[in-house]
PDB file of N, CA and C in Angstrom:
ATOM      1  N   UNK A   1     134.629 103.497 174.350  1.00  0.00           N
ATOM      2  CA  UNK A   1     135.372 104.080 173.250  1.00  0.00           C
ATOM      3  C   UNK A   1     135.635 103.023 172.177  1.00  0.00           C
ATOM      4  N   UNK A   2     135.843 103.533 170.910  1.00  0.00           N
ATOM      5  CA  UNK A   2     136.275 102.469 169.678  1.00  0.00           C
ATOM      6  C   UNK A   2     137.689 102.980 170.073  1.00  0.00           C
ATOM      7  N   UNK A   3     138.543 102.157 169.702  1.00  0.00           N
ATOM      8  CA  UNK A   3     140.306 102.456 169.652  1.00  0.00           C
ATOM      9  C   UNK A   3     140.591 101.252 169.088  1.00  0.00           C
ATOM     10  N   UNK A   4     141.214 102.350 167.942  1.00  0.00           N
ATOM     11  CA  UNK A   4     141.790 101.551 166.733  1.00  0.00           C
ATOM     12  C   UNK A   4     143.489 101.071 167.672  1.00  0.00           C
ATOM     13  N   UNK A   5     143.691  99.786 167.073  1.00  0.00           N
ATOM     14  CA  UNK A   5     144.868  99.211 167.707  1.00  0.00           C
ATOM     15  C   UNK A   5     145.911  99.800 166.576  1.00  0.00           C
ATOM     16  N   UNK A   6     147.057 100.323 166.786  1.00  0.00           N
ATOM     17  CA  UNK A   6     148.056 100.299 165.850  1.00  0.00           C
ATOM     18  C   UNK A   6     149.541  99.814 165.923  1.00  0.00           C
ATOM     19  N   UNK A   7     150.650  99.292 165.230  1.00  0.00           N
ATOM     20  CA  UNK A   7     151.641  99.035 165.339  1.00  0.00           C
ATOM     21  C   UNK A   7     151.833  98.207 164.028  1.00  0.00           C
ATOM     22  N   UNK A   8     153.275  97.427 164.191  1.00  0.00           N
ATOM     23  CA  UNK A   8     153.715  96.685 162.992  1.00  0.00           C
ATOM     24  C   UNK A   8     152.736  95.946 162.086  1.00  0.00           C
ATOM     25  N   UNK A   9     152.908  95.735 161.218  1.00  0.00           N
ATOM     26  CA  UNK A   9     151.685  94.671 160.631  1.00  0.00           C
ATOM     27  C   UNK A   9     153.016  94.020 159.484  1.00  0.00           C
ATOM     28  N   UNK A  10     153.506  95.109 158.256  1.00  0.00           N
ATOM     29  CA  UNK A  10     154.174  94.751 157.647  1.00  0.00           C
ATOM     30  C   UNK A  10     155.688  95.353 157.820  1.00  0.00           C
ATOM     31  N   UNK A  11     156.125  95.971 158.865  1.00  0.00           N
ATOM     32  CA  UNK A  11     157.346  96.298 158.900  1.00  0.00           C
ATOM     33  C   UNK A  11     158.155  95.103 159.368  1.00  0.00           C
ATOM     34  N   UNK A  12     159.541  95.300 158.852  1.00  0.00           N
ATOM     35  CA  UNK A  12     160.250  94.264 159.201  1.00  0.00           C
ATOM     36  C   UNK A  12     160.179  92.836 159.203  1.00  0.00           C
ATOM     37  N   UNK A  13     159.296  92.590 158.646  1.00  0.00           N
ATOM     38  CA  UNK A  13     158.862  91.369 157.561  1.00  0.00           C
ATOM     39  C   UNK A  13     159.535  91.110 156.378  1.00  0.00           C
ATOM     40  N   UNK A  14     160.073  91.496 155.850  1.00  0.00           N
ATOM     41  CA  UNK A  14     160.258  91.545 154.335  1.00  0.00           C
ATOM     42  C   UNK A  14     159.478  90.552 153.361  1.00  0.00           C
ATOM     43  N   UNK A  15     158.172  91.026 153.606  1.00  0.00           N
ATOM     44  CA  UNK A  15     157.108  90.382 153.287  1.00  0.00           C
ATOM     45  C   UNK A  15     157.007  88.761 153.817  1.00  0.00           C
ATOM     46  N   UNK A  16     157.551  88.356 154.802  1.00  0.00           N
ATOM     47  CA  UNK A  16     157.289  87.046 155.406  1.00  0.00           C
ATOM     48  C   UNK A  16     156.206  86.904 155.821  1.00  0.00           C
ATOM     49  N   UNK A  17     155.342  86.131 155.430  1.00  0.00           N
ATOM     50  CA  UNK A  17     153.540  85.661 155.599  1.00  0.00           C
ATOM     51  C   UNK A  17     154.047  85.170 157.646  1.00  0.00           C
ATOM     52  N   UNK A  18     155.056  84.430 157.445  1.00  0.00           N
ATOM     53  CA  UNK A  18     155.025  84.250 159.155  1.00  0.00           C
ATOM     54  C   UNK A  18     155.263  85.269 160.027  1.00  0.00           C
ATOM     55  N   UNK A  19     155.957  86.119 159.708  1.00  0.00           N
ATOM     56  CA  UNK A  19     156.489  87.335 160.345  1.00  0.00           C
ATOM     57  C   UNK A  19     154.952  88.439 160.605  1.00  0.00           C
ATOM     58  N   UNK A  20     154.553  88.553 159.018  1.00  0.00           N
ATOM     59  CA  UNK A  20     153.231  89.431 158.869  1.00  0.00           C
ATOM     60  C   UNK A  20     152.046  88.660 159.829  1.00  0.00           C
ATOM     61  N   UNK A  21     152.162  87.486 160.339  1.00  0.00           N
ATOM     62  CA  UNK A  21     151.180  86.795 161.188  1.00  0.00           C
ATOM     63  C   UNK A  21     151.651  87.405 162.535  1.00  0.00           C
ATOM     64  N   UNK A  22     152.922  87.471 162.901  1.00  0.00           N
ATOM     65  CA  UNK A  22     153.278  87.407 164.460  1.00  0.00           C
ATOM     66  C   UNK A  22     152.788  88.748 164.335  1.00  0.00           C
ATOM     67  N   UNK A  23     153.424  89.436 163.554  1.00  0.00           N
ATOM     68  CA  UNK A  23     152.749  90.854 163.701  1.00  0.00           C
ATOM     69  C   UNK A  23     150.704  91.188 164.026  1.00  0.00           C
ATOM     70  N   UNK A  24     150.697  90.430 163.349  1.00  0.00           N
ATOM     71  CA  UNK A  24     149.237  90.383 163.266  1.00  0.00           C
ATOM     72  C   UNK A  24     148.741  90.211 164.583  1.00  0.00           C
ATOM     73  N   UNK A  25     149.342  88.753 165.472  1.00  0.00           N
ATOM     74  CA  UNK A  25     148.604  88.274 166.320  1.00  0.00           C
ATOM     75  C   UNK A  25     149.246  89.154 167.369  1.00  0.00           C
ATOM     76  N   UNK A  26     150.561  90.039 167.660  1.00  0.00           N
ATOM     77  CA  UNK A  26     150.602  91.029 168.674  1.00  0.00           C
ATOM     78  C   UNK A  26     149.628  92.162 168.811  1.00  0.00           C
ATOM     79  N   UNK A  27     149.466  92.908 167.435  1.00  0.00           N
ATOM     80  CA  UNK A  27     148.099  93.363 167.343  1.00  0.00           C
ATOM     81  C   UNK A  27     146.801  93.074 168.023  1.00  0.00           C
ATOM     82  N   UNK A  28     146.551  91.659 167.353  1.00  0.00           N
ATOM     83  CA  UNK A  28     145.059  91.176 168.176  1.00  0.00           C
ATOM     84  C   UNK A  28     145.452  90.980 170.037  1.00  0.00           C
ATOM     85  N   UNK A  29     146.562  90.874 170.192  1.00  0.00           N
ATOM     86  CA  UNK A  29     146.565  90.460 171.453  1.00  0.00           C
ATOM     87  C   UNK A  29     146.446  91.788 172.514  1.00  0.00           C
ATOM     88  N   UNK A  30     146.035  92.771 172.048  1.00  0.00           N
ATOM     89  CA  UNK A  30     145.526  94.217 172.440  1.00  0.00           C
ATOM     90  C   UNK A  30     144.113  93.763 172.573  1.00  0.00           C
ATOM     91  N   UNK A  31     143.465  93.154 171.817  1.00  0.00           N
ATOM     92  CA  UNK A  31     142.027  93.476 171.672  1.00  0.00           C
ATOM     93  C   UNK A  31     141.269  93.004 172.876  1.00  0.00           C
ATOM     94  N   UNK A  32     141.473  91.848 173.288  1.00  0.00           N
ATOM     95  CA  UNK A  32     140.733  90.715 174.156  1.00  0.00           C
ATOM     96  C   UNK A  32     141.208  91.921 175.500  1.00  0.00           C
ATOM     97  N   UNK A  33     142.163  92.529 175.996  1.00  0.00           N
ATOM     98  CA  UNK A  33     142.296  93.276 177.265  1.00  0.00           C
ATOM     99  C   UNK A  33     141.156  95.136 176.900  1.00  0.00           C
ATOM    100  N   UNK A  34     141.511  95.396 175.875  1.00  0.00           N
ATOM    101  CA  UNK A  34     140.509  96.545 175.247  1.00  0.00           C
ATOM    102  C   UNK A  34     138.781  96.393 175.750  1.00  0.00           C
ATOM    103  N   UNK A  35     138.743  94.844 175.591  1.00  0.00           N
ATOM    104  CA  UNK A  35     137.469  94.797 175.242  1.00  0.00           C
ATOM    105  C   UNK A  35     137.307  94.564 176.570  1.00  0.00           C
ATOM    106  N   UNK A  36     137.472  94.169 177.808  1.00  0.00           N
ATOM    107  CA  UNK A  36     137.795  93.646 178.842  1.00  0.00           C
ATOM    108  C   UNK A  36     137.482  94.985 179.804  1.00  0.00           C
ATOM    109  N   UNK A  37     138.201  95.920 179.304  1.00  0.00           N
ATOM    110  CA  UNK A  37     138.047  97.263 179.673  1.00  0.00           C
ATOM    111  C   UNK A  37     136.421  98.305 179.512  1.00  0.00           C
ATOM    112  N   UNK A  38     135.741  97.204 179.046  1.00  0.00           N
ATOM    113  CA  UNK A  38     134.781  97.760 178.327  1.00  0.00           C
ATOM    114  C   UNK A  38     134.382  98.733 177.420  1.00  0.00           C
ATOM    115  N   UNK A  39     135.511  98.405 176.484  1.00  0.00           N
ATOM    116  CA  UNK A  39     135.400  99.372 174.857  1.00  0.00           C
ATOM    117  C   UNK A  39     135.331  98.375 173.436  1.00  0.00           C
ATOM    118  N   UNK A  40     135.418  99.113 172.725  1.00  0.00           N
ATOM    119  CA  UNK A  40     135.337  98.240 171.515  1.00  0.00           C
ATOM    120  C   UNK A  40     136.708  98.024 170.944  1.00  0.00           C
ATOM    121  N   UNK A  41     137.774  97.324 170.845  1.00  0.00           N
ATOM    122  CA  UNK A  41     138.752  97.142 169.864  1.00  0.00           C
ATOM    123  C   UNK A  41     138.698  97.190 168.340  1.00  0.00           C
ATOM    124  N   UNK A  42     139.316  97.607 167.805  1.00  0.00           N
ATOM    125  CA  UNK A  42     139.411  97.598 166.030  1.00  0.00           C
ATOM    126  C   UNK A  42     140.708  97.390 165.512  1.00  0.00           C
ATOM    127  N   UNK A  43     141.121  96.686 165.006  1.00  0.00           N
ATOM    128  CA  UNK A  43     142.396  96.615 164.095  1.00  0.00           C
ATOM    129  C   UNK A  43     142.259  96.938 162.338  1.00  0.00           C
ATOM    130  N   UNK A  44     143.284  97.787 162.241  1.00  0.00           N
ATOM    131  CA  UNK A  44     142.734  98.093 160.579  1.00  0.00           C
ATOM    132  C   UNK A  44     142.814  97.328 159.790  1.00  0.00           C
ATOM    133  N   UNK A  45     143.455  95.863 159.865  1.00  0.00           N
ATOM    134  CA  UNK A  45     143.550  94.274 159.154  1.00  0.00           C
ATOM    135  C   UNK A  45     142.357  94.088 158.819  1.00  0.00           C
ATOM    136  N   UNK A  46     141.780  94.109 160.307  1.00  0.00           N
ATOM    137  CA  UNK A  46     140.366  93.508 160.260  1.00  0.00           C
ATOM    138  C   UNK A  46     139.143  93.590 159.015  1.00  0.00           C
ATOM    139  N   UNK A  47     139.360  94.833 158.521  1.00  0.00           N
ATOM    140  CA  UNK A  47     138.333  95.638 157.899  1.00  0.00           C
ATOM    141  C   UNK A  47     139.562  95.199 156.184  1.00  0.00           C
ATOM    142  N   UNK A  48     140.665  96.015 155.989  1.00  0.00           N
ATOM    143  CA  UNK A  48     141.219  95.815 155.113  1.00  0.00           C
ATOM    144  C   UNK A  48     141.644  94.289 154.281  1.00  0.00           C
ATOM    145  N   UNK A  49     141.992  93.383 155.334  1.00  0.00           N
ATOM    146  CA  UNK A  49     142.143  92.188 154.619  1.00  0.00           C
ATOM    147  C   UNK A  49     141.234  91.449 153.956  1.00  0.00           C
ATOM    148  N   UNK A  50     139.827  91.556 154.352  1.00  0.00           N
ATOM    149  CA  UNK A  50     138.776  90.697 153.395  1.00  0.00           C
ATOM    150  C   UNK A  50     138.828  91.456 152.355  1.00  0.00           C
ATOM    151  N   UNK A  51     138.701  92.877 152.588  1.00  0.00           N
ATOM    152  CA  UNK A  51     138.394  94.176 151.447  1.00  0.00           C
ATOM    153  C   UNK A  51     139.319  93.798 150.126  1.00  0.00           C
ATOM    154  N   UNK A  52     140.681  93.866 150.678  1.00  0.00           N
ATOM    155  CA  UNK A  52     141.928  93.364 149.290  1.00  0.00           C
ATOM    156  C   UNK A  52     141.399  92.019 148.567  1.00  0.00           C
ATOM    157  N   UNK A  53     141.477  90.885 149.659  1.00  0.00           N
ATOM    158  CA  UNK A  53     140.890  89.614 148.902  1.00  0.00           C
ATOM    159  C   UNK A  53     140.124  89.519 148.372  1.00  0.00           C
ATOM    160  N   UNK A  54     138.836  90.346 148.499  1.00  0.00           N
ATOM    161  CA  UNK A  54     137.893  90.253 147.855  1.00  0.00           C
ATOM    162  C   UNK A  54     137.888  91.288 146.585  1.00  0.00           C
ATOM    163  N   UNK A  55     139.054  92.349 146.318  1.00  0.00           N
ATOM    164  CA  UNK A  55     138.789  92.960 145.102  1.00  0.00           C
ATOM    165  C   UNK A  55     139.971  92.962 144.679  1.00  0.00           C
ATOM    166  N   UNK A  56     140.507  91.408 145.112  1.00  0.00           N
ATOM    167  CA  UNK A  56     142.054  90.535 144.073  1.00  0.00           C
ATOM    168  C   UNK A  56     143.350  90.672 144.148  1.00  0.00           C
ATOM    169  N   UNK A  57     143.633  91.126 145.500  1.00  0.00           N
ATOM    170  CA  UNK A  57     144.985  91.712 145.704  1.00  0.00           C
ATOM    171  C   UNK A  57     145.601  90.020 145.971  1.00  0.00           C
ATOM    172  N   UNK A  58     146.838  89.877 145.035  1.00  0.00           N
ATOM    173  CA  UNK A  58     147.639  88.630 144.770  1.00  0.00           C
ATOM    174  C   UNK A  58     149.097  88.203 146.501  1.00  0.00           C
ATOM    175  N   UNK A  59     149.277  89.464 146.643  1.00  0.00           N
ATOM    176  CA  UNK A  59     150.523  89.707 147.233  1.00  0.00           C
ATOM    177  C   UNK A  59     150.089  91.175 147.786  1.00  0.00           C
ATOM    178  N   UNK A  60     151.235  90.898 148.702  1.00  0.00           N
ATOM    179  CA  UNK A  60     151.714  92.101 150.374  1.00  0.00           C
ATOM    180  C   UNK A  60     151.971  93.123 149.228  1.00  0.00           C
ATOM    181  N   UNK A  61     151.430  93.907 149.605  1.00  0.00           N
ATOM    182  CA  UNK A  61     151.954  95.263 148.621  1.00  0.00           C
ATOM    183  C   UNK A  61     151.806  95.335 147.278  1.00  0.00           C
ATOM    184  N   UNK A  62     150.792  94.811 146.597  1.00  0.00           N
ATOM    185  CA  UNK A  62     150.712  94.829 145.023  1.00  0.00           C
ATOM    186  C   UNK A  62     149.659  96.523 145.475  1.00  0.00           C
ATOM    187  N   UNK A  63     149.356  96.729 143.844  1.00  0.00           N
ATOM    188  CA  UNK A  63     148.456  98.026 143.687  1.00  0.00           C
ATOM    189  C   UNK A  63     147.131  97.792 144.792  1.00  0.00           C
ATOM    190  N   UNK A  64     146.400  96.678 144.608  1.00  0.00           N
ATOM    191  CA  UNK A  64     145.453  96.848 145.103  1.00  0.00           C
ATOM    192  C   UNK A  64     145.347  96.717 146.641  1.00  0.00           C
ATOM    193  N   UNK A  65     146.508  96.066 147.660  1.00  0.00           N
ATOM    194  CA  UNK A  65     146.895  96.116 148.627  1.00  0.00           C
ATOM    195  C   UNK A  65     147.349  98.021 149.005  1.00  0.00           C
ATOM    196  N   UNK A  66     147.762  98.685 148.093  1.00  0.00           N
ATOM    197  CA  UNK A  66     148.018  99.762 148.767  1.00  0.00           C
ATOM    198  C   UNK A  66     146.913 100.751 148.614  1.00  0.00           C
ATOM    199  N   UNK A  67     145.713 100.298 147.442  1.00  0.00           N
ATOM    200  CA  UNK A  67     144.718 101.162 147.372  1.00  0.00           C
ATOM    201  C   UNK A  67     143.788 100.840 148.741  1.00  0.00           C
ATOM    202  N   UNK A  68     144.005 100.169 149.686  1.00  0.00           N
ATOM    203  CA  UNK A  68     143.241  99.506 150.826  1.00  0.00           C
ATOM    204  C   UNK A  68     143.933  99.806 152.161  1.00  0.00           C
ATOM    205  N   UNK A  69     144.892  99.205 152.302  1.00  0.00           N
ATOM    206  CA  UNK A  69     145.387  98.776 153.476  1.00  0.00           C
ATOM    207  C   UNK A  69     145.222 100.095 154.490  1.00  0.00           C
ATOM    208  N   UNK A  70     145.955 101.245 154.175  1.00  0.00           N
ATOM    209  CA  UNK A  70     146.199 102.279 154.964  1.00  0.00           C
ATOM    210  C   UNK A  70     145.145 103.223 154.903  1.00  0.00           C
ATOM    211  N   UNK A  71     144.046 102.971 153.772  1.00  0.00           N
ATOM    212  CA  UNK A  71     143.183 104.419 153.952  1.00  0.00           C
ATOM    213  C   UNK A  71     142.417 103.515 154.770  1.00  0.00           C
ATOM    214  N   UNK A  72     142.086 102.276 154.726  1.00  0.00           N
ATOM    215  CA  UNK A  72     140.899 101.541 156.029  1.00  0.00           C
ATOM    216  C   UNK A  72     141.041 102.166 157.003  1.00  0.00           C
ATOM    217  N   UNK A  73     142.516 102.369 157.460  1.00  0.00           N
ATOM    218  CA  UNK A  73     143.042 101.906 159.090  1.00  0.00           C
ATOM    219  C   UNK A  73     142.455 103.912 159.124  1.00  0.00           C
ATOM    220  N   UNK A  74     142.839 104.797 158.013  1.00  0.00           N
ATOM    221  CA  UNK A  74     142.399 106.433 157.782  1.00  0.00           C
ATOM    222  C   UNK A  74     140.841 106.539 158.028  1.00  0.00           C
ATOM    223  N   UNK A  75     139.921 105.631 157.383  1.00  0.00           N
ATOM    224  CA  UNK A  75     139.147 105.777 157.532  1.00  0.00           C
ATOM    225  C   UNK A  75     138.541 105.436 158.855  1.00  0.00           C
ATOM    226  N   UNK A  76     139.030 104.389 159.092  1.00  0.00           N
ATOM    227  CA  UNK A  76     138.312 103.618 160.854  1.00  0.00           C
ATOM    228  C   UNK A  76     138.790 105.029 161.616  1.00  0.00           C
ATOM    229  N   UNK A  77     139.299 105.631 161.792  1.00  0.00           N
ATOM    230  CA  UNK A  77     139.761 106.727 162.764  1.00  0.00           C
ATOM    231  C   UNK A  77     138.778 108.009 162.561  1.00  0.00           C
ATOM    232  N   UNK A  78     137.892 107.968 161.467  1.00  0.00           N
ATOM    233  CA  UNK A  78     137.119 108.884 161.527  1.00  0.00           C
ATOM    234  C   UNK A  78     136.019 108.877 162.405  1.00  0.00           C
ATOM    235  N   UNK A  79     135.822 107.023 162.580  1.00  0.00           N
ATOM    236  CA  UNK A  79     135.024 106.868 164.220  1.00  0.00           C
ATOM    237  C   UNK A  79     135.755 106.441 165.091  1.00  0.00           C
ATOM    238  N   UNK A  80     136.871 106.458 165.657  1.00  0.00           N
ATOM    239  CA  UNK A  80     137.099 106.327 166.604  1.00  0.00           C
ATOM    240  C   UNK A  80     137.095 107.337 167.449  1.00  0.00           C
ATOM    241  N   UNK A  81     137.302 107.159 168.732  1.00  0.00           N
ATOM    242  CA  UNK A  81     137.788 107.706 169.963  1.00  0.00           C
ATOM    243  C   UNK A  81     139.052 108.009 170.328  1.00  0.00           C
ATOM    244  N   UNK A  82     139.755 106.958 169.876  1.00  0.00           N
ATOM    245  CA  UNK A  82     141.188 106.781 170.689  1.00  0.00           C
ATOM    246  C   UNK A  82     142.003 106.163 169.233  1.00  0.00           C
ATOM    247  N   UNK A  83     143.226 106.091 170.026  1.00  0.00           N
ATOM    248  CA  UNK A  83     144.343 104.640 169.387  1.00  0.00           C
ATOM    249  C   UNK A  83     144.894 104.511 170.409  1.00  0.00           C
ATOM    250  N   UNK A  84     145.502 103.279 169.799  1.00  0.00           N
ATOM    251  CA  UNK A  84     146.545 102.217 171.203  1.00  0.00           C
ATOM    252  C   UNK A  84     147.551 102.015 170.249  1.00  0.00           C
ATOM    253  N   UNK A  85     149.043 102.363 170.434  1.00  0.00           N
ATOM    254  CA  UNK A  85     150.337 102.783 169.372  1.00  0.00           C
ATOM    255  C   UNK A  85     150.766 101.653 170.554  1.00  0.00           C
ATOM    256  N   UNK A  86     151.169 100.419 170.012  1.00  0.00           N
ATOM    257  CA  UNK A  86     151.861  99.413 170.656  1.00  0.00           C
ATOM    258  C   UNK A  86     153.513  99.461 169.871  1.00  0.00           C
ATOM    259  N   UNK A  87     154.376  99.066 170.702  1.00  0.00           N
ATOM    260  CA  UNK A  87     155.625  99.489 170.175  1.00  0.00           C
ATOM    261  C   UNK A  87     156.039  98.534 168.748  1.00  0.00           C
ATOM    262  N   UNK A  88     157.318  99.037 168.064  1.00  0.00           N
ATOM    263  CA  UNK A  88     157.578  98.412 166.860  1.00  0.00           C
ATOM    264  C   UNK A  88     157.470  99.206 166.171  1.00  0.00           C
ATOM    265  N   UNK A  89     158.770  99.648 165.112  1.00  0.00           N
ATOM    266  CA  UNK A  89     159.190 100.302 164.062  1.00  0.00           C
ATOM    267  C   UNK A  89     157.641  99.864 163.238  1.00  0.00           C
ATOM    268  N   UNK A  90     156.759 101.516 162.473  1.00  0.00           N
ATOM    269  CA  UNK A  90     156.248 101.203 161.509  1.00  0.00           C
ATOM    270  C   UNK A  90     155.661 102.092 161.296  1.00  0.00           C
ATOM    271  N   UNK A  91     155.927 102.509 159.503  1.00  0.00           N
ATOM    272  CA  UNK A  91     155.657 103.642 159.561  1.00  0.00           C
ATOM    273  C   UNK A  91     153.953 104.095 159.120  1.00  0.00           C
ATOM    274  N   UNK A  92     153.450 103.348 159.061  1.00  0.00           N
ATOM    275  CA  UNK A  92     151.868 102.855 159.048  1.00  0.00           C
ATOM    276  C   UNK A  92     151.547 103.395 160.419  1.00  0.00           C
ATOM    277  N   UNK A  93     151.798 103.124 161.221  1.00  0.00           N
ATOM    278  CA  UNK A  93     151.344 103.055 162.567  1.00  0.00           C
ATOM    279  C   UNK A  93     151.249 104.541 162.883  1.00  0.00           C
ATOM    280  N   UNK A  94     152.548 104.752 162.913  1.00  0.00           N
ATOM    281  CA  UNK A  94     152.848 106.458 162.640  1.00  0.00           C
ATOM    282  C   UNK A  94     152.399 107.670 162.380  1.00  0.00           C
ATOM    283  N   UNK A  95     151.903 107.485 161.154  1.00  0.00           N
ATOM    284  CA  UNK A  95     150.981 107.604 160.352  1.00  0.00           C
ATOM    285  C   UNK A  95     149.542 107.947 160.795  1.00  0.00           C
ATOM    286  N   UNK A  96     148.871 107.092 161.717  1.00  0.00           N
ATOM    287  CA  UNK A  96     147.803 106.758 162.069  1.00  0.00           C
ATOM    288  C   UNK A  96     147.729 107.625 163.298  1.00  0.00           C
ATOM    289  N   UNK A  97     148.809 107.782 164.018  1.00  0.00           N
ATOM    290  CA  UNK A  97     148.816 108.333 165.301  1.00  0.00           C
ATOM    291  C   UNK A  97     149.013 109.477 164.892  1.00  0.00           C
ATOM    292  N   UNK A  98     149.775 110.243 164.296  1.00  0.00           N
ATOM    293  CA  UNK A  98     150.010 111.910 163.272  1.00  0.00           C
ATOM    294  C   UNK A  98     148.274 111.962 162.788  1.00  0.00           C
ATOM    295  N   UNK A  99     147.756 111.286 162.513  1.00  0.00           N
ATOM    296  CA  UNK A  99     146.105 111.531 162.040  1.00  0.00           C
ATOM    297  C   UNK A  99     144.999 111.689 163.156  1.00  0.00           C
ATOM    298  N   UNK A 100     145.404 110.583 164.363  1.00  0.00           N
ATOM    299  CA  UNK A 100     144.769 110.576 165.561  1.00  0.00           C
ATOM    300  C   UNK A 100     144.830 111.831 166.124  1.00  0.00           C
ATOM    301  N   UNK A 101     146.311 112.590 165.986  1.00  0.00           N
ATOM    302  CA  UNK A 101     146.514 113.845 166.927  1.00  0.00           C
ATOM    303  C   UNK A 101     145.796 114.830 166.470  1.00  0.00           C
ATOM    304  N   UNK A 102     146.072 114.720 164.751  1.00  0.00           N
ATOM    305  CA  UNK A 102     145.295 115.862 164.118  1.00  0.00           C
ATOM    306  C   UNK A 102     143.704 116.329 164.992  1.00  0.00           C
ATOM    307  N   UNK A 103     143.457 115.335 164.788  1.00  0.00           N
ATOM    308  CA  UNK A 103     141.937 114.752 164.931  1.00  0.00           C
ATOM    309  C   UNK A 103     141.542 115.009 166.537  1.00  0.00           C
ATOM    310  N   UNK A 104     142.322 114.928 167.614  1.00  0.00           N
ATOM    311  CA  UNK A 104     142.071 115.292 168.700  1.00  0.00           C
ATOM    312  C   UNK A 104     142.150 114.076 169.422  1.00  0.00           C
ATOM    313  N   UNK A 105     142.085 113.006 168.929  1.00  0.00           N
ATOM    314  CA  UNK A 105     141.593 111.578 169.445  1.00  0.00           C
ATOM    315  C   UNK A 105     142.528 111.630 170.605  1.00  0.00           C
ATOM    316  N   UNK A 106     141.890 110.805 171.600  1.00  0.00           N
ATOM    317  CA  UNK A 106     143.068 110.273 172.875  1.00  0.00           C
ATOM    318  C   UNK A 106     144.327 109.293 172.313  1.00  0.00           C
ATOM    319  N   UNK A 107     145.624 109.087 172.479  1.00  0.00           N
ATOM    320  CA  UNK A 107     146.442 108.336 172.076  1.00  0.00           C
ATOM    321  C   UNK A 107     147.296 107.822 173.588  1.00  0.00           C
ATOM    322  N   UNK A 108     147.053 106.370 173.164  1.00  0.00           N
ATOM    323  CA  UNK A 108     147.638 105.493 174.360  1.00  0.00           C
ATOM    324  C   UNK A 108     148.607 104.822 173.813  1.00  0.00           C
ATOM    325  N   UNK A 109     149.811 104.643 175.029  1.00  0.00           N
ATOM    326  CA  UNK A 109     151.174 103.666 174.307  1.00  0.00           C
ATOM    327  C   UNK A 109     150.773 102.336 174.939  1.00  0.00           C
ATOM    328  N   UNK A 110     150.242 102.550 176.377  1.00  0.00           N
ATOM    329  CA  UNK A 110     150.132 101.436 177.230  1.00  0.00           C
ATOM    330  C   UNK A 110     148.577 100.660 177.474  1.00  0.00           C
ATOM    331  N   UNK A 111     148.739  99.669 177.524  1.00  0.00           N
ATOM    332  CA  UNK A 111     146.905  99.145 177.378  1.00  0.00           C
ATOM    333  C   UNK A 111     146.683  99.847 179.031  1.00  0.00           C
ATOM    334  N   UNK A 112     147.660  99.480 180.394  1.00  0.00           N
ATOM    335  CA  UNK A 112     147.162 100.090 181.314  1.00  0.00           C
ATOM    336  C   UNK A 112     146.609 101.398 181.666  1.00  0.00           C
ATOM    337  N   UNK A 113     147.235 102.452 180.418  1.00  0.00           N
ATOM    338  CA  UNK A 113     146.179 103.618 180.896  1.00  0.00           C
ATOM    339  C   UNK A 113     145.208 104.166 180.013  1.00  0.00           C
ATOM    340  N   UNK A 114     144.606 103.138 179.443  1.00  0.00           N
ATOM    341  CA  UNK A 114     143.609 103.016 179.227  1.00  0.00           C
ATOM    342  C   UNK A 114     142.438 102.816 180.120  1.00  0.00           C
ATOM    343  N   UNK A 115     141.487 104.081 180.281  1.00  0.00           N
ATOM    344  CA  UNK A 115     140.781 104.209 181.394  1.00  0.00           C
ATOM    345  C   UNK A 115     139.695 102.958 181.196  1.00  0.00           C
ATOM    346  N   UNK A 116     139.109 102.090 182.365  1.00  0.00           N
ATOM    347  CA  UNK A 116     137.689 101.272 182.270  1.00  0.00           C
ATOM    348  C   UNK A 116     136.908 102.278 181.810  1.00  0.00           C
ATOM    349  N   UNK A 117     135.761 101.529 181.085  1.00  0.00           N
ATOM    350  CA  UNK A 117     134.776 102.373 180.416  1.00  0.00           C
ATOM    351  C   UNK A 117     133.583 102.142 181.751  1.00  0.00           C
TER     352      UNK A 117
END
């Protein structure tokens, strides 16, 4: 399965670049057990953060940060399989999982029941 990872990225940061990292690296720290499982991990950073830098976004939340950030993580879910909703206020995340359900996708809170592929 692809399963998009979701949770905090920029909540409760108040835009702190260190805060937006820890967030970041709880995120990635889904992936390495995902993949382990024999599936593919995805985080919507992954795809969105070169995307902003590269078409000039200055700062967390300017225009071109919001023309990116959240439709990536919209769009990656059109191939996925699954999500993995790791805990932490955010309403991004939220978001993603209300789209997952639409969509039919499997939705996991816990990496353990996440079936081996």
């Amino acid at each position: 399965m692809l399963i998009l990872i979701a949770g905090p990225y920029r909540s409760g940061t108040n835009d702190d670049p260190k805060l937006i990292q820890q967030n970041l690296d709880n995120l990635e720290a889904m992936a390495l057990p995902i993949f382990k499982k024999g599936h593919i991990p995805i985080i919507g950073e992954w795809v969105a953060l070169p995307l902003m830098h590269l078409a000039g976004s200055t700062k967390v939340g300017d225009e071109i940060w919001q023309e990116i950030q959240y439709p990536a993580a919209h769009r990656l879910l059109e191939k996925c399989d699954a999500i993995l909703r790791i805990e932490g206020a955010s309403k991004g995340a939220d978001e993603d999982v209300r789209i997952a359900r639409e969509k039919g996708l499997k939705i996991y809170y816990n990496i353990e029941d996440i079936p081996n592929a």
